[in-house]
Protein backbone atom coordinates (compact mmCIF):
# COMPACT_ATOMS: atom_id res chain seq x y z
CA UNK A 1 -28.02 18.03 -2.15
CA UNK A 2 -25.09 17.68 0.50
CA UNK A 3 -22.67 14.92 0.78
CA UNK A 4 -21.56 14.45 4.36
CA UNK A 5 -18.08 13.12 2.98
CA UNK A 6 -17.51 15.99 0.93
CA UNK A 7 -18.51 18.50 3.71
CA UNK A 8 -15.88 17.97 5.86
CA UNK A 9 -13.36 19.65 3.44
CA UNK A 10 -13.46 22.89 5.05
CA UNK A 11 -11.18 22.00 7.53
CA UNK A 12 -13.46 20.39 10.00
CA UNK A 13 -11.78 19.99 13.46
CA UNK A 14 -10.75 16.67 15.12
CA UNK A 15 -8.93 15.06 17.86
CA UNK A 16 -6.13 12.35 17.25
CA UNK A 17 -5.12 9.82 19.96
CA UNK A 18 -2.33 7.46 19.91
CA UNK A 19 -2.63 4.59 22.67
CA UNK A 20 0.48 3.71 24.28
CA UNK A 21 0.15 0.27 25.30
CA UNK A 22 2.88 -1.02 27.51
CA UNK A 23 1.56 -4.43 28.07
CA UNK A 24 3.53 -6.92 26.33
CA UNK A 25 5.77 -4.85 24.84
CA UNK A 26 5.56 -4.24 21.03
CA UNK A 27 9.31 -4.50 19.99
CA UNK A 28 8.52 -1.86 17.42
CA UNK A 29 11.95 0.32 16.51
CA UNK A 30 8.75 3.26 16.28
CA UNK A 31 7.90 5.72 19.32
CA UNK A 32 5.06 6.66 20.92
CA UNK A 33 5.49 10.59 19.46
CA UNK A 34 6.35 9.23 15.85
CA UNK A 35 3.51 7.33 15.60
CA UNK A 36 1.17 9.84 16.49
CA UNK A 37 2.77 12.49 14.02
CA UNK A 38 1.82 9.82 11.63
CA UNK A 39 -1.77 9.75 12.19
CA UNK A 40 -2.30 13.57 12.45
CA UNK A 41 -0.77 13.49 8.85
CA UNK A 42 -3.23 10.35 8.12
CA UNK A 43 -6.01 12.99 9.37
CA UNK A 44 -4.26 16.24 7.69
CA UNK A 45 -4.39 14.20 4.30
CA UNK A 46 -7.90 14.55 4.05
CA UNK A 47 -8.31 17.85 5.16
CA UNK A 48 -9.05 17.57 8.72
CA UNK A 49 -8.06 20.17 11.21
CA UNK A 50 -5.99 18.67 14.27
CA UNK A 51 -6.82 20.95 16.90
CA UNK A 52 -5.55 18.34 19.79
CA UNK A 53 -3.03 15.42 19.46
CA UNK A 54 -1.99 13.03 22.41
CA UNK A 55 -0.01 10.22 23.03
CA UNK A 56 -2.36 8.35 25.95
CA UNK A 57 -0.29 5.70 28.23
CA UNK A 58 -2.18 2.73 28.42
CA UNK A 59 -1.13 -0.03 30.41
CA UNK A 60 -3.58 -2.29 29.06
CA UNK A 61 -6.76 -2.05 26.91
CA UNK A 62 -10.00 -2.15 28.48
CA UNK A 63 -12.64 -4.50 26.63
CA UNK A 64 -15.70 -1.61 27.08
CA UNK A 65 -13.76 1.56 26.03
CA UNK A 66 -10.36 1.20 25.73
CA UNK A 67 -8.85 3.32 28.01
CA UNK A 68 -9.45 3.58 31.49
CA UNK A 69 -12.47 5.81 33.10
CA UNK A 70 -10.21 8.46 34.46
CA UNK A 71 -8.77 9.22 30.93
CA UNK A 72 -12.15 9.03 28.94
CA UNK A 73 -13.64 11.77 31.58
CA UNK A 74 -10.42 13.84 31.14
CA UNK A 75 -10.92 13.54 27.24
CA UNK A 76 -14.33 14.18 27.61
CA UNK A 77 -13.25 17.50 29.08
CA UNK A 78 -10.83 18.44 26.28
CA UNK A 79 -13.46 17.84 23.73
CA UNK A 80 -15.68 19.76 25.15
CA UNK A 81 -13.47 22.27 25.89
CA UNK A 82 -12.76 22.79 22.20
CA UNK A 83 -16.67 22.45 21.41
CA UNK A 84 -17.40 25.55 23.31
CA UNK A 85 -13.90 27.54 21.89
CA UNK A 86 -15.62 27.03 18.31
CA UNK A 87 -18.86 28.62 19.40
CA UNK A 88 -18.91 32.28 19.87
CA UNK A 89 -21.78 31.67 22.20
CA UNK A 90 -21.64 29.14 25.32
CA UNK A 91 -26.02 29.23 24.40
CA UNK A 92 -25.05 27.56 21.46
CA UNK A 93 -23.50 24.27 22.94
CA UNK A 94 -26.04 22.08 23.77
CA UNK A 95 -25.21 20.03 27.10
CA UNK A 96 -23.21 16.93 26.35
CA UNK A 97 -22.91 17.51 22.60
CA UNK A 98 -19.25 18.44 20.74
CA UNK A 99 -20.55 20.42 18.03
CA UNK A 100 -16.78 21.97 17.34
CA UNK A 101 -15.25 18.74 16.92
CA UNK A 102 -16.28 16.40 13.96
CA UNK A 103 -14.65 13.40 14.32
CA UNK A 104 -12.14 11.75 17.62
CA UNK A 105 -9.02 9.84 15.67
CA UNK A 106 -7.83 6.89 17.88
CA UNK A 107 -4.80 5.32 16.50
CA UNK A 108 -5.53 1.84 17.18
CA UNK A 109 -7.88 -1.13 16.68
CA UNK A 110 -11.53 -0.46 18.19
CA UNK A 111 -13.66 -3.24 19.21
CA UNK A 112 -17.82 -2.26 17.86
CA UNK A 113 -18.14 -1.85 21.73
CA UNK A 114 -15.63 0.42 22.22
CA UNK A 115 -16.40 2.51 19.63
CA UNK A 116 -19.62 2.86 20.26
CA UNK A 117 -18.98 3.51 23.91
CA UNK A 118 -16.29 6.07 23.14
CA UNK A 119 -18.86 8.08 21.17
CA UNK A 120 -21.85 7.69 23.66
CA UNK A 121 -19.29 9.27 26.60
CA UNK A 122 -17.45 12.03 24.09
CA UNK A 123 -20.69 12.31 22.04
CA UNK A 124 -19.18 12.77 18.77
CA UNK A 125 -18.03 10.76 15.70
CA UNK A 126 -15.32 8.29 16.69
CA UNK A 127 -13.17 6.08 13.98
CA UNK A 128 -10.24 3.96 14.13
CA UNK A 129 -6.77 3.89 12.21
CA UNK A 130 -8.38 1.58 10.05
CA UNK A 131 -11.25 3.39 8.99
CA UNK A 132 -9.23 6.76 8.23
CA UNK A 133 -7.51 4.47 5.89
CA UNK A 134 -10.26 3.16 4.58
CA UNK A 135 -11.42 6.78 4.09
CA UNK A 136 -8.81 8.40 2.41
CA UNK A 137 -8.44 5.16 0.39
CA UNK A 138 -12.07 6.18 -0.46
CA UNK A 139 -10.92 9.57 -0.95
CA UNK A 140 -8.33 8.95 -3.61
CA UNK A 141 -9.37 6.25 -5.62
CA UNK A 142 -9.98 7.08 -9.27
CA UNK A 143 -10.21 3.66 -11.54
CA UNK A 144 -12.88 1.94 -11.69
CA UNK A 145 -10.68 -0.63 -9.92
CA UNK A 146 -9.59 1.09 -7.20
CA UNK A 147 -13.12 1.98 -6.16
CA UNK A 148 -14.17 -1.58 -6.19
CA UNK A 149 -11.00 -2.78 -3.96
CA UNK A 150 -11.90 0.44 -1.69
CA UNK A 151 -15.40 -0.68 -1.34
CA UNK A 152 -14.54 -4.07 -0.86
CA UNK A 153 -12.22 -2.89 2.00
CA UNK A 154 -14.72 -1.24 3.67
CA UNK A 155 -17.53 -3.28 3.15
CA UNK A 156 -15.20 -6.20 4.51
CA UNK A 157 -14.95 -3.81 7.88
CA UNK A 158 -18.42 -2.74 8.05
CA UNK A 159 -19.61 -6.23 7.95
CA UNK A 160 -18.15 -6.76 11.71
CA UNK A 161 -19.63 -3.58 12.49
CA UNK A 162 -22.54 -2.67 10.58
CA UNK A 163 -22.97 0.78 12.73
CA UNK A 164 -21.52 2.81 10.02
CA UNK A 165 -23.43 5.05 6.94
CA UNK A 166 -24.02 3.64 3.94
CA UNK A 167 -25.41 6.00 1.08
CA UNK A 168 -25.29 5.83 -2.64
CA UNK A 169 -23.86 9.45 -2.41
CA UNK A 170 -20.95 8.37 -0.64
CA UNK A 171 -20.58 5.49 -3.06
CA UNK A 172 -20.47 7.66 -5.75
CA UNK A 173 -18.47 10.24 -4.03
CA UNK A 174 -15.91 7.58 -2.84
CA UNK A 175 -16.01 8.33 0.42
CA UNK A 176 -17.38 6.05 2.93
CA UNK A 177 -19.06 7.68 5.68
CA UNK A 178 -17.36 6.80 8.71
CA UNK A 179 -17.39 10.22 9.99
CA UNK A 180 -21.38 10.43 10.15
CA UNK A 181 -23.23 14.18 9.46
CA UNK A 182 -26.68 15.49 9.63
CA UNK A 183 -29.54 13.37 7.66
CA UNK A 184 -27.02 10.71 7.34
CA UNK A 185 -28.89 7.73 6.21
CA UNK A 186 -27.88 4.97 8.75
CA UNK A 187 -27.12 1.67 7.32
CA UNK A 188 -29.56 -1.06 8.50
CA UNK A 189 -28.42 -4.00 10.51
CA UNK A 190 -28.38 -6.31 7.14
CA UNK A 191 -25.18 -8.87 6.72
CA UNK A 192 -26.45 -11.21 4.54
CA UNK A 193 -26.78 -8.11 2.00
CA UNK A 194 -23.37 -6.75 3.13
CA UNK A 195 -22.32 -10.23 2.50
CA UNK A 196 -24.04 -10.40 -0.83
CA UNK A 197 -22.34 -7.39 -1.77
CA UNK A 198 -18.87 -8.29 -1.26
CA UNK A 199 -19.17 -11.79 -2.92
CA UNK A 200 -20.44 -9.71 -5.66
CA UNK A 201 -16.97 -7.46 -5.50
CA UNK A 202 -15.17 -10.05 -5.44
CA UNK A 203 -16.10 -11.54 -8.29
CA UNK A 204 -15.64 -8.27 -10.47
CA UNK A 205 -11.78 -8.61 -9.05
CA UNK A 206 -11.64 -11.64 -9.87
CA UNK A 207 -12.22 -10.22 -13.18
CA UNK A 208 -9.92 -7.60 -13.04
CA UNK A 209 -7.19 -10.38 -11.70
CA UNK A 210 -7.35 -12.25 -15.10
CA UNK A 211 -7.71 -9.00 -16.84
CA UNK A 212 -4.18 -7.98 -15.31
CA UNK A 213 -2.39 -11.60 -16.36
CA UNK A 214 -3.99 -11.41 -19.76
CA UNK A 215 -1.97 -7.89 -20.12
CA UNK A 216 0.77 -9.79 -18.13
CA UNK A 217 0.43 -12.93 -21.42
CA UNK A 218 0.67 -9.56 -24.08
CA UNK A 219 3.55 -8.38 -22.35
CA UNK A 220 5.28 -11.54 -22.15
CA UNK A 221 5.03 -11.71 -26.18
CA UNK A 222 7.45 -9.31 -26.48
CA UNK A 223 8.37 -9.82 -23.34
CA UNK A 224 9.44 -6.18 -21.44
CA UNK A 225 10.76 -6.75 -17.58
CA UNK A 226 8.88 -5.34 -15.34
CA UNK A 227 10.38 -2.95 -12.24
CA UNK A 228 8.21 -2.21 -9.49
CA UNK A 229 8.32 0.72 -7.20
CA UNK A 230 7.42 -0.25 -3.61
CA UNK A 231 8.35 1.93 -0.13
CA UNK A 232 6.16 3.08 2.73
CA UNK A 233 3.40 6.21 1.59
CA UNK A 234 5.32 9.21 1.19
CA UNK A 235 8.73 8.17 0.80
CA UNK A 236 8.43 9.81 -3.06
CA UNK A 237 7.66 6.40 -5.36
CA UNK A 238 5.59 8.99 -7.85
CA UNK A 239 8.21 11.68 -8.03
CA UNK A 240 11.02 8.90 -9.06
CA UNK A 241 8.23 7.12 -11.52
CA UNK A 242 7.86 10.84 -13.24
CA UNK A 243 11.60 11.29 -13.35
CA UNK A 244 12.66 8.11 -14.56
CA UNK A 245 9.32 7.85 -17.23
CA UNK A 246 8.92 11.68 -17.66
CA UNK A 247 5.67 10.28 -17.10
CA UNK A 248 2.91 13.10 -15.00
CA UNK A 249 1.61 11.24 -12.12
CA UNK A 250 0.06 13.59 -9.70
CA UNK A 251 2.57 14.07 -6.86
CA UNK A 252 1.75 15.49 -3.95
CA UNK A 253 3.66 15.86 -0.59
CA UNK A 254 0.81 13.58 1.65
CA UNK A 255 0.32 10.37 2.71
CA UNK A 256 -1.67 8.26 -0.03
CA UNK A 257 -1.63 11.19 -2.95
CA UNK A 258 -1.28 7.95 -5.39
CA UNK A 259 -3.46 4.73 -4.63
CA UNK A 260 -4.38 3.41 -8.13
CA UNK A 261 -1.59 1.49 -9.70
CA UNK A 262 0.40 3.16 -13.09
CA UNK A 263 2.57 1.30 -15.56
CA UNK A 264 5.04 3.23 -18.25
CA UNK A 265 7.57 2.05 -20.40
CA UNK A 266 11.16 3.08 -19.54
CA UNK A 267 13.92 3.15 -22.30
CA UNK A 268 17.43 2.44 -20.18
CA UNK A 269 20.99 2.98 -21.50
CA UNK A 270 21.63 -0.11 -23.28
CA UNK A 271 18.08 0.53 -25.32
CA UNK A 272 16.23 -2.22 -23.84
CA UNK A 273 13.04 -1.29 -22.76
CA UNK A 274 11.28 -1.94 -19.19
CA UNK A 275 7.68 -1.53 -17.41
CA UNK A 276 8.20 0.56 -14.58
CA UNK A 277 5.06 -0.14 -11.95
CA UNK A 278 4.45 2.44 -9.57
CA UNK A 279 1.90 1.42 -6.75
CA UNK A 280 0.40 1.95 -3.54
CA UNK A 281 2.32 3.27 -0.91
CA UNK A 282 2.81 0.83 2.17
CA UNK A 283 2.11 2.09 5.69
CA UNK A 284 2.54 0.60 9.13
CA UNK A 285 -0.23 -1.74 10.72
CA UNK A 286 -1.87 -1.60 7.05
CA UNK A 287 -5.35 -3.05 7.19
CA UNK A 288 -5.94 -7.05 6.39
CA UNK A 289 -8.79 -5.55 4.82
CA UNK A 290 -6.72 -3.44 2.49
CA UNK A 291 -4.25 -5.77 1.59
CA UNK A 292 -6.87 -8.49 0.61
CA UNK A 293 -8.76 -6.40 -1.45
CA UNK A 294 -5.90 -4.48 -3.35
CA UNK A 295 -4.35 -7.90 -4.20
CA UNK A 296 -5.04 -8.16 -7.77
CA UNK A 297 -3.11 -4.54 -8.10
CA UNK A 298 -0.22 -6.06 -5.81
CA UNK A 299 0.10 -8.76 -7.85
CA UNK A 300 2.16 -6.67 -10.67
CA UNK A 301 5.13 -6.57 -7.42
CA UNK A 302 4.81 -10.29 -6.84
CA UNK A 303 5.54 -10.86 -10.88
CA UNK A 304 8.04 -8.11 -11.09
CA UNK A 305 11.36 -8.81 -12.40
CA UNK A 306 12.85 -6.64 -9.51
CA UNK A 307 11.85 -4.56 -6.70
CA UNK A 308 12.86 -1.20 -6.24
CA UNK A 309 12.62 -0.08 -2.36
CA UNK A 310 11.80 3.43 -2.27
CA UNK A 311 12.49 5.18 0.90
CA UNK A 312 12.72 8.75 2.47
CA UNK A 313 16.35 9.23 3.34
CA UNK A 314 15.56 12.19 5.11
CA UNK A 315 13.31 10.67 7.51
CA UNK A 316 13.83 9.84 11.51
CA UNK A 317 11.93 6.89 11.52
CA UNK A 318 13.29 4.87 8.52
CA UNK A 319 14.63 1.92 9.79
CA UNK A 320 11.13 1.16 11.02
CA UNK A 321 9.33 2.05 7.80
CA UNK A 322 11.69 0.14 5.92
CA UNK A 323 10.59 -2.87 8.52
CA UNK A 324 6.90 -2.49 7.65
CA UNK A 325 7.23 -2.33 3.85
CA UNK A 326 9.23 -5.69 4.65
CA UNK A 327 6.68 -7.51 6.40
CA UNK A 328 4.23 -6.58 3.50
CA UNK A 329 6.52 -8.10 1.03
CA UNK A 330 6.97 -11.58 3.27
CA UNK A 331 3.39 -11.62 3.73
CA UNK A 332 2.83 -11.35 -0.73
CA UNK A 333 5.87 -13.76 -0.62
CA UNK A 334 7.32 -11.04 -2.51
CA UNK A 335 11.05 -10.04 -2.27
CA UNK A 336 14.32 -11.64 -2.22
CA UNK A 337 12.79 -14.64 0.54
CA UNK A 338 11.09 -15.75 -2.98
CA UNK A 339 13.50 -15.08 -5.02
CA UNK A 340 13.17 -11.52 -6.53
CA UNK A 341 16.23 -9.06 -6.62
CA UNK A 342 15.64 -5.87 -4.78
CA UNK A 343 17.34 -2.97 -4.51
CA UNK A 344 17.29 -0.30 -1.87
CA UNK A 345 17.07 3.45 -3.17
CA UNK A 346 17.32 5.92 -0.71
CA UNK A 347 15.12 9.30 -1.81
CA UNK A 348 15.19 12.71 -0.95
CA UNK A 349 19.06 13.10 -1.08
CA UNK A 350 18.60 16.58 -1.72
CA UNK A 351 17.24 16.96 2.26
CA UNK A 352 20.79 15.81 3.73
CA UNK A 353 23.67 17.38 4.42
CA UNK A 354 26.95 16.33 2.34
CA UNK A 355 28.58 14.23 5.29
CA UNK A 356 25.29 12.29 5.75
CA UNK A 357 25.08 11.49 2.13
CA UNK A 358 28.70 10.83 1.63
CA UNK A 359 28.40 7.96 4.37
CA UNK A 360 25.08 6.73 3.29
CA UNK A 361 26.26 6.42 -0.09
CA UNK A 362 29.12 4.10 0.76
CA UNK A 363 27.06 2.16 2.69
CA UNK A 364 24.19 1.32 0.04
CA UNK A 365 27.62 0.29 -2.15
CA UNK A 366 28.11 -2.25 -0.04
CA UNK A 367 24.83 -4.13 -0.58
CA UNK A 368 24.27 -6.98 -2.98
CA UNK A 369 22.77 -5.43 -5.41
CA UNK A 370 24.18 -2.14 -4.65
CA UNK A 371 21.62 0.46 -3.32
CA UNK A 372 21.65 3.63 -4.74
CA UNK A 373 21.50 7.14 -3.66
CA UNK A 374 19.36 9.77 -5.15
CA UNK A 375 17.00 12.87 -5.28
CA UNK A 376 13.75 12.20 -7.38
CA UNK A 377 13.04 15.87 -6.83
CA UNK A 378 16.69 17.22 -8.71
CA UNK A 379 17.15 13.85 -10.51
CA UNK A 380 20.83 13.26 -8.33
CA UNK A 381 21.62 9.75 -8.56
CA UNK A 382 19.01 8.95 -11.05
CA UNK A 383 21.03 8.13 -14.21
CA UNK A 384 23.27 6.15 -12.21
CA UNK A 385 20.03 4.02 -10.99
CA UNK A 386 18.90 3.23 -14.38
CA UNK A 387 22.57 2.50 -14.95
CA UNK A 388 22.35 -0.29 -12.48
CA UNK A 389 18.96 -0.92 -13.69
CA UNK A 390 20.65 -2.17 -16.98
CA UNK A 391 23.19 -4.18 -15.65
CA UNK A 392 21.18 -5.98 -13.40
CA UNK A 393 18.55 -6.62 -15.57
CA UNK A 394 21.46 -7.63 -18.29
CA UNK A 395 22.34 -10.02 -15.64
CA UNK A 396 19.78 -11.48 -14.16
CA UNK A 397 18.06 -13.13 -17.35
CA UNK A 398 19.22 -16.41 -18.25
CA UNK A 399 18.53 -19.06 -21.09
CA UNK A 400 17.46 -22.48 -20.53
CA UNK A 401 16.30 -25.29 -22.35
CA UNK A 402 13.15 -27.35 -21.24
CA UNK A 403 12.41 -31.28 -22.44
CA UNK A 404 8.45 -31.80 -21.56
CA UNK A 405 6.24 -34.35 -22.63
CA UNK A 406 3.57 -33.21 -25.02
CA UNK A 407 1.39 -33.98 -22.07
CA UNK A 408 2.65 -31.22 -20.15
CA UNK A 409 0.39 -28.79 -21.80
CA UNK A 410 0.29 -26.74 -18.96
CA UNK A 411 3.85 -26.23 -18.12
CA UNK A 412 4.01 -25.36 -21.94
CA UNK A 413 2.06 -22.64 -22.06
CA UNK A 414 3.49 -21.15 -18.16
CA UNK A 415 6.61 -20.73 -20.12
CA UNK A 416 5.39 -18.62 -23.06
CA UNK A 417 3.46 -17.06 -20.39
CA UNK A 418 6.41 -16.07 -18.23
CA UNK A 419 9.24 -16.17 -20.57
CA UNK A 420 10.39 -15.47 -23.60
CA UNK A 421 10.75 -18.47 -25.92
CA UNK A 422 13.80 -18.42 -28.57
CA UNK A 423 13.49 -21.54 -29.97
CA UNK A 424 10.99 -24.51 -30.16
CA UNK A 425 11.52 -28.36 -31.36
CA UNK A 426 8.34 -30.54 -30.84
CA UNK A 427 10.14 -34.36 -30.90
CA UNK A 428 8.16 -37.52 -30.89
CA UNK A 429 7.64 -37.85 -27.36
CA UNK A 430 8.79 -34.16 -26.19
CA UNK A 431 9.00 -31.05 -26.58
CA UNK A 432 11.95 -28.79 -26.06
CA UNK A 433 12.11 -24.86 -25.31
CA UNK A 434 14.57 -22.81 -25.53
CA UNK A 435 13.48 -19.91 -23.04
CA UNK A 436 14.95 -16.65 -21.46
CA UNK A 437 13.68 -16.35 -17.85
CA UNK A 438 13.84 -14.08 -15.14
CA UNK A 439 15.50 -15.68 -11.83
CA UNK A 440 12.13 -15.34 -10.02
CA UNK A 441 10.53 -17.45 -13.14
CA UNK A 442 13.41 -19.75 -13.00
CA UNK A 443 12.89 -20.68 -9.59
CA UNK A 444 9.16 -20.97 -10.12
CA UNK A 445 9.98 -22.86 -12.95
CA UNK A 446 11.94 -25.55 -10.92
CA UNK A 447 9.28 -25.85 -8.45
CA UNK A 448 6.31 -26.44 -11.09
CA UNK A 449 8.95 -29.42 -12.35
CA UNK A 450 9.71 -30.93 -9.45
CA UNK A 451 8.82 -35.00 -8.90
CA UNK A 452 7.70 -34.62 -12.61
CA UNK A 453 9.06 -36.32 -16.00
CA UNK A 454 10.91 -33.30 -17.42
CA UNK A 455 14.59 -31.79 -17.83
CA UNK A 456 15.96 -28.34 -17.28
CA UNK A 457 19.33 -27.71 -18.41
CA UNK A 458 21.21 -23.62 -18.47
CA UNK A 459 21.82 -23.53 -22.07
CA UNK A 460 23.55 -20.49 -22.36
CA UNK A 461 24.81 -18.28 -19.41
CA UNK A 462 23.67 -15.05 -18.05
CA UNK A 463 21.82 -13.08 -20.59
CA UNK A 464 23.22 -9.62 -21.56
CA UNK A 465 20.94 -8.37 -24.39
């Protein structure tokens, strides 16, 4: 038995296009050339073989294929051209077929149409930035919840497409068969089952969702802060969470190596004890798809206590990663826009040279927090980032007492949920809390309360143990 995911491994061959769309103007920080080096290393991390990579002007997309006739015929030629360098025979090409290329990468969002007319003129497989996501999302799931978000991902794209392979071997492989292969079994033109399918997903996450805040509700009995680790894929979120946890999360140096989420307790200086959350990495022009489905495992960043920004010091293009792991954040109403301390830490210190760190360094010790400077890989900078760690943490907590009416039941039960209660008197007519809360939970805190008969008051100051 073959699985047509799993036979592409050998380094099958493709081609990766990045349309350059000048219309309109993008106001992206990213070029043309960086953005393409980032999709031959979306392609390279599952194995593919880039034999041809091109940035393609494109003053404006066409609705039927994209790009313009004149540059589909030229493609055509380079495809073909590389079809008959693969075969030792020119016999062995039949006329209008690419057997030496597997799969056309274009960097952009395909219309149905245009994918399908982009593979009837190159005749070979042709798939979308989203859908090599969605496969090496399929790729590299492990949990049993990361293969239902995955699925829901790409059943969610399928469903406006429903062109693409469907087989339980792919299922249980985890890939999803956007790249086709012999005796593929084609899926039928079916959306009410497609449809079926994902309400059916969707209410196994919804499971998984309540699963997560009934770990949250243990937690919060003895209650831990909780630090997560978010940055664009790459920037080295795994090799910190090992070096700060002396945890073993695999770490590998590709985009994606670590898709299911990982918690681990991390002692810091003072002795308290913190969760430190390492998930997904975050990647430019992410998939609505993705971020839907994966929201029950991005929910442990939108309940964090703070946010640590990982990012690749060492990389050319940093300012505009650091943009897109921003707009991910506003769009979970994550961050400091709703309330959340974050602070900046600037990886792979070890690839600068000593006047590039020196000046980085005193500008991160400007910020408010301070960012911090460091090399996951040597563990540079890392004692002094728990140190901060501490102290902001130390800081940040604060005591407050809460008058509710008994009737408040709700409210009640939010605060042992999200805080730590440290004292309790139930009057006649209310009930007061004493409770240690988080900023983030003290502004949510104030929002639940508002136009309601109740009284917060700071009882004690900033927290420090």
């Amino acid at each position: 038995m073959t699985d047509p995911v799993a036979g592409r491994r050998g380094g099958d061959r493709c081609v990766v296009l990045h349309p350059d769309v000048r219309a309109g103007g993008s106001g992206r920080v990213r070029s043309a050339e960086a953005r393409l080096a980032e999709a031959v290393g979306l392609a390279q991390a599952i194995a593919l073989d880039v034999v041809h990579r091109e940035v393609v002007p494109l003053a404006a997309p066409r609705p039927a294929t994209l790009f313009g006739a004149g540059a589909v015929e030229r493609l055509r030629a380079v495809i073909e051209t590389f079809a008959a360098e693969s075969c030792p025979s020119a016999a062995t090409v039949s006329p209008g077929a690419s057997p030496g290329i597997s799969v056309v990468i274009v960097d952009f969002p395909l219309t149905p149409v245009q994918q399908r007319n982009l593979e009837r003129a190159w005749s070979t497989k042709v798939i979308d930035r989203t859908g090599l996501i969605l496969e090496i999302f399929g790729d590299r799931a492990r949990t049993a919840e990361g293969e239902l978000q995955v699925e829901l991902a790409a059943l969610s794209y399928q469903r406006s497409r429903l062109v693409r392979s469907w087989t339980h071997l792919e299922r249980q492989r985890g890939g999803f068969g956007f790249f086709g292969g012999p005796g593929e079994t084609q899926l039928e033109a079916d959306r009410r089952l497609i449809t079926d399918r994902i309400a059916r997903l969707k209410r196994e996450l919804e499971q998984v969702r309540r699963t997560r805040g009934l770990h949250r509700r243990a937690r919060a009995r003895v209650p831990h802060p909780v630090i997560a680790l978010v940055g664009y894929t790459n920037a080295g979120k795994s090799t910190l969470f090992n070096r700060l946890t002396r945890a073993d999360v695999l770490v590998r140096d590709q985009l994606f190596a670590t898709l299911d989420p990982t918690m681990r307790g991390l002692d810091l200086p003072s002795g308290q004890r913190a969760i430190l959350s390492d998930t997904v990495g975050f990647i430019s022009d992410l998939p609505h798809e993705l971020v839907e489905a994966f929201q029950a495992t991005l929910e442990e960043v939108i309940e964090a206590d703070i946010i640590l920004h990982v990012r690749d010091s060492s990389h050319p293009d940093g300012a505009a990663q650091k943009e897109d792991v921003e707009r991910v954040l506003q769009g979970l109403r994550a961050g400091p826009d709703a309330g959340q301390p974050l602070i900046e830490v600037m990886n792979k210190a070890d690839l600068l040279d000593a006047d590039t760190r020196t000046t980085l360094a005193n500008r991160l010790s400007r910020g408010d927090p301070p960012g911090m400077l460091v090399s996951a890989q040597t563990g540079d900078g890392c004692q002094a980032l728990l140190d901060l760690l501490d102290a902001c943490l130390g800081r940040a907590r604060v005591t407050v007492e809460v008058s509710l009416p008994h009737a408040e039941g709700a409210n009640v039960a939010w605060l042992y949920e999200h805080g730590e209660v440290v004292a309790r008197a139930d009057g006649a007519e209310m009930v007061v809390l004493r409770v240690r809360l988080s900023p983030l939970a003290r502004a949510r805190l104030d929002e639940r309360l508002q136009g309601r008969r109740a009284a917060v008051s700071v009882a004690v100051g900033a927290d420090s143990d």
